[in-house]
Protein backbone atom coordinates (compact mmCIF):
# COMPACT_ATOMS: atom_id res chain seq x y z
CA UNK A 1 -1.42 1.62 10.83
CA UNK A 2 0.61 0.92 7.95
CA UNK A 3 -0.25 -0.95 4.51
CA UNK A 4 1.29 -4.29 4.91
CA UNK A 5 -0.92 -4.28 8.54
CA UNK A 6 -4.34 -4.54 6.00
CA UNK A 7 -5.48 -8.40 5.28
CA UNK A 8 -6.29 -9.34 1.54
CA UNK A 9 -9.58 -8.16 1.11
CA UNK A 10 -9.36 -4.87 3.15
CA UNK A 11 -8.95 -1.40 2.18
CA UNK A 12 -7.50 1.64 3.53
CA UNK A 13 -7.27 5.38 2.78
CA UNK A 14 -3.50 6.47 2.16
CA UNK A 15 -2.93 9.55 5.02
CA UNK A 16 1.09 9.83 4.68
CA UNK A 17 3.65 7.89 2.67
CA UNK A 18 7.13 7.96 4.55
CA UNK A 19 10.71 6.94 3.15
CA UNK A 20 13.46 8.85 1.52
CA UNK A 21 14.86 10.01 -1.41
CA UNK A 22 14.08 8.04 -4.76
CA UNK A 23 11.76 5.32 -2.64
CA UNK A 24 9.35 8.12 -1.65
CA UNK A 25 9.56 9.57 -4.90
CA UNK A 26 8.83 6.06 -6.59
CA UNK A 27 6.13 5.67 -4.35
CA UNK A 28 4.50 8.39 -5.22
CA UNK A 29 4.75 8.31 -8.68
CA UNK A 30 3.17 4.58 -8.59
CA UNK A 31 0.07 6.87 -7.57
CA UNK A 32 0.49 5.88 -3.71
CA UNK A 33 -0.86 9.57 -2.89
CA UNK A 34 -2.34 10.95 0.73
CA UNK A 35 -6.04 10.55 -0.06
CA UNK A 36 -5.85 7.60 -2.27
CA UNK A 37 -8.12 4.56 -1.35
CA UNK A 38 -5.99 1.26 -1.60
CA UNK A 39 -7.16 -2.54 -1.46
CA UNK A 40 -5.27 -5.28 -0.80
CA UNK A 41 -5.74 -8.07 -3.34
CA UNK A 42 -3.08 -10.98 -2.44
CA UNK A 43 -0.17 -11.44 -0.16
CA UNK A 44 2.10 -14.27 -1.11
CA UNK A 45 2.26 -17.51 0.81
CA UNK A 46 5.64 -16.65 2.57
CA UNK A 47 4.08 -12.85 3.01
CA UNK A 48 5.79 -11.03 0.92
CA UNK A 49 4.78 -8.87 -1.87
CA UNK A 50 1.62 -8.13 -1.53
CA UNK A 51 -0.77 -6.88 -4.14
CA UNK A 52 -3.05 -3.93 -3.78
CA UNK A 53 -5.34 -2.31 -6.40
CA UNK A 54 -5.36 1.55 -6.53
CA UNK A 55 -6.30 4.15 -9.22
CA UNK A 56 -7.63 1.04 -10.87
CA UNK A 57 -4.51 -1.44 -11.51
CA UNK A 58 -3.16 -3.47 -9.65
CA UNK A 59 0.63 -2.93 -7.96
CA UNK A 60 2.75 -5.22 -6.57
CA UNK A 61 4.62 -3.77 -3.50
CA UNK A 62 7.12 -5.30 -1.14
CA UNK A 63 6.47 -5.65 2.39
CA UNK A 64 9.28 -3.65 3.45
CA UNK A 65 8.00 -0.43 0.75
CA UNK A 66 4.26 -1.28 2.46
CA UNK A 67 5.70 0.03 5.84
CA UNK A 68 6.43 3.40 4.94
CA UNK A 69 2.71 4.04 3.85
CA UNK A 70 0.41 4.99 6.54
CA UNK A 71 -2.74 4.03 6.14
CA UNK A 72 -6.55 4.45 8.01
CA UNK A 73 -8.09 0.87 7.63
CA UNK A 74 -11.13 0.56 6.49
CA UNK A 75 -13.01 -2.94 6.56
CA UNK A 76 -14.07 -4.37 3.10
């Protein structure tokens, strides 16, 4: 599954984080790393961004950046 498939309150273990160029880069520097545990804090009312805590802050990420990160859900 991917990350914008988690519900607020839910949390997932990154296992691959897809896209090209400077977006995967990006990604990756925002600490959105295979391994990582992520939790999803908030999703807007219309559904997009969504907020998810990792490393300890919180990240704002849009919906369509949320796809290319593979995730294994995990429930709260």
């Amino acid at each position: 599954m991917t990350l914008d498939e988690l519900s607020v309150g839910h949390s997932g273990v990154i296992t691959a984080v897809g896209g090209e160029g400077v977006l995967r880069c990006r990604l990756l520097d925002m600490g959105l790393i295979p391994h990582t545990r992520v939790h999803v804090s908030k999703i807007a009312p219309m559904g997009d961004p969504m907020e998810v805590q990792v490393h300890g802050y919180e990240l704002t990420l849009r919906v369509e950046e949320a796809q290319k990160i593979e995730v294994e859900g995990e429930l709260k």
